[in-house]
Each structure stands twice: as C-alpha cells, then as structure tokens.
N, C-alpha and C. Protein backbone atom coordinates (compact mmCIF):
# COMPACT_ATOMS: atom_id res chain seq x y z
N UNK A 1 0.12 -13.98 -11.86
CA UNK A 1 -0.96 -13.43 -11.06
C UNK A 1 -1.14 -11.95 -11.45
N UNK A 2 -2.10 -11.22 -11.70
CA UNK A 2 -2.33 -10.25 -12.09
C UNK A 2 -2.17 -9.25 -10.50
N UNK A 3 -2.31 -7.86 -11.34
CA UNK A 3 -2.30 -7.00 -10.43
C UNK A 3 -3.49 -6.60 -9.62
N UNK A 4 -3.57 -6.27 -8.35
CA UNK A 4 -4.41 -5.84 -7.91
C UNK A 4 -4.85 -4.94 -8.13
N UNK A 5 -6.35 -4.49 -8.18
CA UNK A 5 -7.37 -3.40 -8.27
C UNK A 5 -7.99 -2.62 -7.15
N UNK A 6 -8.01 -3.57 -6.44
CA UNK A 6 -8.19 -2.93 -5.10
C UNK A 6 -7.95 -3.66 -3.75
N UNK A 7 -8.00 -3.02 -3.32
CA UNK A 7 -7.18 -3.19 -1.26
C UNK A 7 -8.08 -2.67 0.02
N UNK A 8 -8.51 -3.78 0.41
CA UNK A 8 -9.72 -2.78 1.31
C UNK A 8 -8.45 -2.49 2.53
N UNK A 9 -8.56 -1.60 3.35
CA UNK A 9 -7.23 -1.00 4.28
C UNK A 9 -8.31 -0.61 5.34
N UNK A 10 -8.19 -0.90 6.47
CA UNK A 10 -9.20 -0.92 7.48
C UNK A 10 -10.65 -0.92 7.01
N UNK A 11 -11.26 0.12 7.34
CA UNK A 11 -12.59 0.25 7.25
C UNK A 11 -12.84 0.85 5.83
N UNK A 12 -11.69 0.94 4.91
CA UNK A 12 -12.22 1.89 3.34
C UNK A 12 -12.06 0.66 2.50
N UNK A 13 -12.88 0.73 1.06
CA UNK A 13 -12.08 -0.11 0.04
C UNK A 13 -11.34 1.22 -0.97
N UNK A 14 -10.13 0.59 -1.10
CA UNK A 14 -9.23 1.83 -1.89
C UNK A 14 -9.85 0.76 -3.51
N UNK A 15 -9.01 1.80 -4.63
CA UNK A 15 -9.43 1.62 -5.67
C UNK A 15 -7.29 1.45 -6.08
N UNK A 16 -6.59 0.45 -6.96
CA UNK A 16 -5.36 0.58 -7.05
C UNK A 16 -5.49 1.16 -8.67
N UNK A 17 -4.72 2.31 -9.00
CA UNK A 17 -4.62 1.78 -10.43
C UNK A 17 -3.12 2.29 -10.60
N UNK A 18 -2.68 1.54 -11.94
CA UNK A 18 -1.25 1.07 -12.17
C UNK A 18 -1.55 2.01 -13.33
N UNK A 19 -0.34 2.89 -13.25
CA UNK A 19 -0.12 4.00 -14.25
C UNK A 19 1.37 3.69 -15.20
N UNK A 20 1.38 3.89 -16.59
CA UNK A 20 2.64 4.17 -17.21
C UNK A 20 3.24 4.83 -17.33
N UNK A 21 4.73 4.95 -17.68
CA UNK A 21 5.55 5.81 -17.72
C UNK A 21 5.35 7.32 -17.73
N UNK A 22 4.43 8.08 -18.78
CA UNK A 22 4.04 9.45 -18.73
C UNK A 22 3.90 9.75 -16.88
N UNK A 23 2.78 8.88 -16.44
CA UNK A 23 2.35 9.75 -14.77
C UNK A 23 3.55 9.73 -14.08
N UNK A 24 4.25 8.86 -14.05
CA UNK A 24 5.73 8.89 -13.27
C UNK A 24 6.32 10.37 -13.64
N UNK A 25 6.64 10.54 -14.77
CA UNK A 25 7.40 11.66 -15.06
C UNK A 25 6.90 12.74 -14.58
N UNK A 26 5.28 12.90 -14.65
CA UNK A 26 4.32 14.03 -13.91
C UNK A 26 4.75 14.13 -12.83
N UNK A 27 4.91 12.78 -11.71
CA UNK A 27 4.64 13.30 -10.51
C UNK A 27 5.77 12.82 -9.98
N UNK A 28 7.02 12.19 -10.63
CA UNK A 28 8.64 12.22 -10.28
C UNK A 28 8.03 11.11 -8.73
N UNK A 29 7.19 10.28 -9.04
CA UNK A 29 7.22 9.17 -7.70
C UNK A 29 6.90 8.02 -8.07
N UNK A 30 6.88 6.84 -7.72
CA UNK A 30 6.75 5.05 -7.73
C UNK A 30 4.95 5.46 -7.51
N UNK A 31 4.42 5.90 -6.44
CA UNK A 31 3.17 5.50 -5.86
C UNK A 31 2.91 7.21 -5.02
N UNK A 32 1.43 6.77 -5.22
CA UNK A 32 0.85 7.94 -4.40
C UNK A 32 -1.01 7.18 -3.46
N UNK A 33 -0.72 7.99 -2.46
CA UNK A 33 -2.24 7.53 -1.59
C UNK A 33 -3.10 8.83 -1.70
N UNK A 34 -3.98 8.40 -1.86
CA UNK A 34 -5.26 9.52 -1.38
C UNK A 34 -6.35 9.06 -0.29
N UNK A 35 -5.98 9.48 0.81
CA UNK A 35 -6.57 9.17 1.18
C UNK A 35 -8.67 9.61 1.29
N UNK A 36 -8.55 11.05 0.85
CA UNK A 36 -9.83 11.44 0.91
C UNK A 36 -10.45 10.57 -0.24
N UNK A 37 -9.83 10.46 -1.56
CA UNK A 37 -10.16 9.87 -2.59
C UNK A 37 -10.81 8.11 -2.47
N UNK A 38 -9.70 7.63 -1.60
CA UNK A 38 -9.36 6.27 -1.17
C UNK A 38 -8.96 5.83 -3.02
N UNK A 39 -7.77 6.11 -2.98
CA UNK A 39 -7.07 5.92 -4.28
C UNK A 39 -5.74 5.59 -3.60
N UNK A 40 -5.33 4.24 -4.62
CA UNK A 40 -3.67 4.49 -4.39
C UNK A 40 -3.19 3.85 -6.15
N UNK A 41 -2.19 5.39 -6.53
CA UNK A 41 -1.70 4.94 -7.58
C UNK A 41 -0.34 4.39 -7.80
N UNK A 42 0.14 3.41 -8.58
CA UNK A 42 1.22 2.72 -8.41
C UNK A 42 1.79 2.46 -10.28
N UNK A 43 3.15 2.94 -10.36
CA UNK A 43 3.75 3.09 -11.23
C UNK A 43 4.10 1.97 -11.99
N UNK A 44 3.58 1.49 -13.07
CA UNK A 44 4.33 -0.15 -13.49
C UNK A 44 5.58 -0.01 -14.15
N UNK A 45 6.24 -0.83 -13.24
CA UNK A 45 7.54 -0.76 -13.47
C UNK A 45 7.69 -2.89 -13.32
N UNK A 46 9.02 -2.55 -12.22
CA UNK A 46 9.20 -4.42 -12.47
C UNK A 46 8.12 -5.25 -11.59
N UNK A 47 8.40 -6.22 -11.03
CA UNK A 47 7.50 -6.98 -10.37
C UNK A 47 7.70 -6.60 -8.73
N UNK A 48 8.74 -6.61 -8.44
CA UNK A 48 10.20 -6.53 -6.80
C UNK A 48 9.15 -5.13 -6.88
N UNK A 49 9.59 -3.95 -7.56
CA UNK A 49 9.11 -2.18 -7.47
C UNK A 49 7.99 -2.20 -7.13
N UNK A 50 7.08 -2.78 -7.77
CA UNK A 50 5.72 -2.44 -7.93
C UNK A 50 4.92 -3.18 -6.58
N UNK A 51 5.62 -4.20 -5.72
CA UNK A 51 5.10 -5.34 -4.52
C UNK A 51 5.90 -3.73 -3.31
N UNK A 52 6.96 -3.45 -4.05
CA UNK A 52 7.31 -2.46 -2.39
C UNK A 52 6.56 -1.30 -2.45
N UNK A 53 6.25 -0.53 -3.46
CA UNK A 53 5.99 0.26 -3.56
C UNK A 53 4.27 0.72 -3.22
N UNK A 54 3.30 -0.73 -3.62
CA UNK A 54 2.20 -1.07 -3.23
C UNK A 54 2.38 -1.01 -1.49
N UNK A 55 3.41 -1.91 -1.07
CA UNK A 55 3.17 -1.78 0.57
C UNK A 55 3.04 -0.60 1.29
N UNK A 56 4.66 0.50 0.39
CA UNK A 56 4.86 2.06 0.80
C UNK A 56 3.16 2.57 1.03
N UNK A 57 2.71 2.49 -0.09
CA UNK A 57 0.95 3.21 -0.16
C UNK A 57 0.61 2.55 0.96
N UNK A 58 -0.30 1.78 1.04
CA UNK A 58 -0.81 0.73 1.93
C UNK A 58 -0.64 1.41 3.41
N UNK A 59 0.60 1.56 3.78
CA UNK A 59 0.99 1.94 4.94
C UNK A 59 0.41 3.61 5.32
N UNK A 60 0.90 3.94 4.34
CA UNK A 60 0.60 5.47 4.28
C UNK A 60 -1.17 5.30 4.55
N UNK A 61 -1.72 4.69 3.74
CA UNK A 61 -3.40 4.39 3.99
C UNK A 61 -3.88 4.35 5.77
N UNK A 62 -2.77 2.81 5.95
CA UNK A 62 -2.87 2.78 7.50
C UNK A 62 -2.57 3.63 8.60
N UNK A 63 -1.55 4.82 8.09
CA UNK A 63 -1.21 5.98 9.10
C UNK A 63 -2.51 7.02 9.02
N UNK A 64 -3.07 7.15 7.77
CA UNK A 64 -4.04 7.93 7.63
C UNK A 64 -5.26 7.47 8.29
N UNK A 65 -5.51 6.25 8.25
CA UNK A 65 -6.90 5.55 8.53
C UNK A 65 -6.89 5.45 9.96
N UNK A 66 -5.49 5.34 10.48
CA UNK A 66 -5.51 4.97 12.63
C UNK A 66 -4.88 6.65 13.15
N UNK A 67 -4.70 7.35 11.72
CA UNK A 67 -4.30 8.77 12.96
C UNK A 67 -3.10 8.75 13.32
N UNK A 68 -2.29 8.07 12.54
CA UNK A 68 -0.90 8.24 13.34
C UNK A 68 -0.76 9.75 12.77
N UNK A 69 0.60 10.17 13.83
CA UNK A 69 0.83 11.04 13.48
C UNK A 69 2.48 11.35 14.04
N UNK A 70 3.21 12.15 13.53
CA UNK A 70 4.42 13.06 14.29
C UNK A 70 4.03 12.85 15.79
N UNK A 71 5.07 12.84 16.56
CA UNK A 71 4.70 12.99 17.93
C UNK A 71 4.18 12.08 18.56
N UNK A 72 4.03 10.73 18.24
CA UNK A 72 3.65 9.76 18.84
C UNK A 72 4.71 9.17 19.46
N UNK A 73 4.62 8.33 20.66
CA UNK A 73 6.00 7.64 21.33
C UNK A 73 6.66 6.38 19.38
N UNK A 74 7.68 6.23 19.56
CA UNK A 74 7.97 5.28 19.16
C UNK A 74 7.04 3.22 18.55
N UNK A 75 6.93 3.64 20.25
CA UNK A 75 6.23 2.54 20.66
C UNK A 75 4.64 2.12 20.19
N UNK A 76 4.04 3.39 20.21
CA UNK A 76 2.57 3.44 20.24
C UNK A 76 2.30 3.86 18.46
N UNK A 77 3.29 4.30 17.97
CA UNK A 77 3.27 4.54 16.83
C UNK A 77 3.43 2.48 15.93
N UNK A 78 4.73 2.48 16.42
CA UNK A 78 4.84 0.80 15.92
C UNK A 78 3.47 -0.15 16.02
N UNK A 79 2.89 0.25 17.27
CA UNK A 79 1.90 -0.36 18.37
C UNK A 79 0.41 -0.48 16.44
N UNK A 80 0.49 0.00 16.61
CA UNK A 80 -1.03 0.80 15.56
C UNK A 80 -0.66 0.49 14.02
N UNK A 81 0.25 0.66 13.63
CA UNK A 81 0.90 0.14 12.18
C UNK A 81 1.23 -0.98 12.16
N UNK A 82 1.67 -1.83 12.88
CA UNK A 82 1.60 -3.49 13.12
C UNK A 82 -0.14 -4.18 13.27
N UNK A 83 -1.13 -3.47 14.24
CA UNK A 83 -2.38 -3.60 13.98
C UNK A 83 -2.82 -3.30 12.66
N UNK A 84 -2.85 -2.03 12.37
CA UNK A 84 -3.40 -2.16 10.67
C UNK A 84 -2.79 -2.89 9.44
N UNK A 85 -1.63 -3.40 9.68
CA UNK A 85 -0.89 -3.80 8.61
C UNK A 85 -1.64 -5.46 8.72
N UNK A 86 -1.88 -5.89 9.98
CA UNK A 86 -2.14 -7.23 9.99
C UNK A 86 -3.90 -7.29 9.61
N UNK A 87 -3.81 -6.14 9.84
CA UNK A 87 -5.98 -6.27 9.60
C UNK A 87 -5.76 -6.12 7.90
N UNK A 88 -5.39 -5.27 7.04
CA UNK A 88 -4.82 -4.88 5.97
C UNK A 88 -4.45 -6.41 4.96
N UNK A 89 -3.99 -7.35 5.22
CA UNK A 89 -3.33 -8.46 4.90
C UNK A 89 -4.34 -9.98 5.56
N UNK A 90 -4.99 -9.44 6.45
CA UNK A 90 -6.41 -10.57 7.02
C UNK A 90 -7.62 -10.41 5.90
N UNK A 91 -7.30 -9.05 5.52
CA UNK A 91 -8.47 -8.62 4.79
C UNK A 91 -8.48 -8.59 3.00
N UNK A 92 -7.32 -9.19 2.58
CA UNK A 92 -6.80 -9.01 1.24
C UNK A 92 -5.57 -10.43 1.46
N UNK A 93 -6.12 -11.40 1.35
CA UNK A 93 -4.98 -12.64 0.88
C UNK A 93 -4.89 -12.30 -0.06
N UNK A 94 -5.52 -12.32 -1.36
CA UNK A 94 -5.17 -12.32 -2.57
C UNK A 94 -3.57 -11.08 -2.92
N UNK A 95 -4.10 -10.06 -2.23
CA UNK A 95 -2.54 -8.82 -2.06
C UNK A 95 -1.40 -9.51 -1.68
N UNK A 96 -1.70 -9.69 -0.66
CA UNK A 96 -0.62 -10.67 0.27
C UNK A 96 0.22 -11.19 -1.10
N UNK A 97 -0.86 -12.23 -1.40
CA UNK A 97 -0.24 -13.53 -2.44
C UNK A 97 0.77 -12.91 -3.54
N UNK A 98 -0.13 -11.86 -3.85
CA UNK A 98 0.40 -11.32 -5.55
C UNK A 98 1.71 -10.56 -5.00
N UNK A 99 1.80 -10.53 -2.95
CA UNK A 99 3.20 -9.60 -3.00
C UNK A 99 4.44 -10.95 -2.74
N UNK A 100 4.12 -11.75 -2.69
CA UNK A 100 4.48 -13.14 -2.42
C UNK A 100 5.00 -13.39 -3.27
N UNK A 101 4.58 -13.57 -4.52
CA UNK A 101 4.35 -14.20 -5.98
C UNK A 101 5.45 -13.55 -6.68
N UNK A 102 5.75 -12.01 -6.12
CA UNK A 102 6.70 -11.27 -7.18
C UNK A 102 7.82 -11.31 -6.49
N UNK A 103 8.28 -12.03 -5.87
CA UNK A 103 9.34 -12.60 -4.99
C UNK A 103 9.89 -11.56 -3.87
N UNK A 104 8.90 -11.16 -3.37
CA UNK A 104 9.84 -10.07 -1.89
C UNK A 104 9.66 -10.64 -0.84
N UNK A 105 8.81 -11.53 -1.00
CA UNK A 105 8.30 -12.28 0.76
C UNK A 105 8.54 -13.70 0.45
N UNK A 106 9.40 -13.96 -0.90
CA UNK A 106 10.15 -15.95 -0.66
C UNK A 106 11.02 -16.18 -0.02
N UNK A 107 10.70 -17.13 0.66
CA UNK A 107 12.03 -17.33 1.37
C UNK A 107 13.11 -18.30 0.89
C-alpha cells in the first residue's frame, strides 16, 4: 500500500510529504506539522516509524485544530483528542488502513 499524500484532520486537508535522509539531518526529527501551512512532513524510514510517527503529526494537527492547550483539566484535554482522533480516522480509512497494513494496529 503506498504512502499517503494527504490527511484531511478536522476541517483542513493537510498535504503529507515523505522526505529522505538529508531533511532528517536538517531538522534532527521523524516528522513535523504546520499547522498554518496545513503540511505534515514525515521522514522515510521503516514501515512501524513512519505509521507512528504519521500519528505523532496527526495529533499535533488535532491539538492545533480543537485548541488544546497547557492548562486544560486532564480530562477535557483527553475529552477533545479522542473526538478529533476519531473524526480524523472517519475521515481517512484509507490512513487508517495504510497504518494497519505496516503492522502497528495487527492484532
């Protein structure tokens, strides 16, 4: 299954692109979000790296997109990242699948 290109994450469509070795070394990270951009870049590495590291972004998208922030109860913070994560994954089977596929979610 190929990689994804893009991830719509609430109300944005992000754009994914998979960078080689050189950008890693630039920016010493797996993945990065933009959110003003609606970019998330993701480092190709193995199959396992590249399915967690896609979610890491993703999430970060969803804290940006619902406002989480520092200072939220526990609760209300979980409360809002469990909502976007499930709208996030309603809205992108094909993501889902391809994070499926690279074996982190077989059971």
């Amino acid at each position: 299954m190929n990689r994804p290109k893009s991830i719509k994450v609430l109300n944005l469509d992000y754009r994914v692109e998979w960078c080689d070795d050189d950008w890693r070394e630039q920016t010493e990270s797996h993945g990065q979000h933009s959110y003003a951009r609606q970019l998330i870049r993701i480092q190709k590495t193995t199959p396992q790296i590249e399915a967690d590291t896609l979610l890491h972004e993703v999430m970060h998208a969803v804290c940006d997109g619902m406002s989480l922030a520092d200072g939220m109860s526990e609760e209300d913070y979980v409360s809002r990242l469990s909502t976007g994560l499930l709208t996030v994954w309603r809205d992108n089977p094909k993501v889902l699948e391809w994070i499926r596929c690279n074996n982190v979610l077989q059971s």
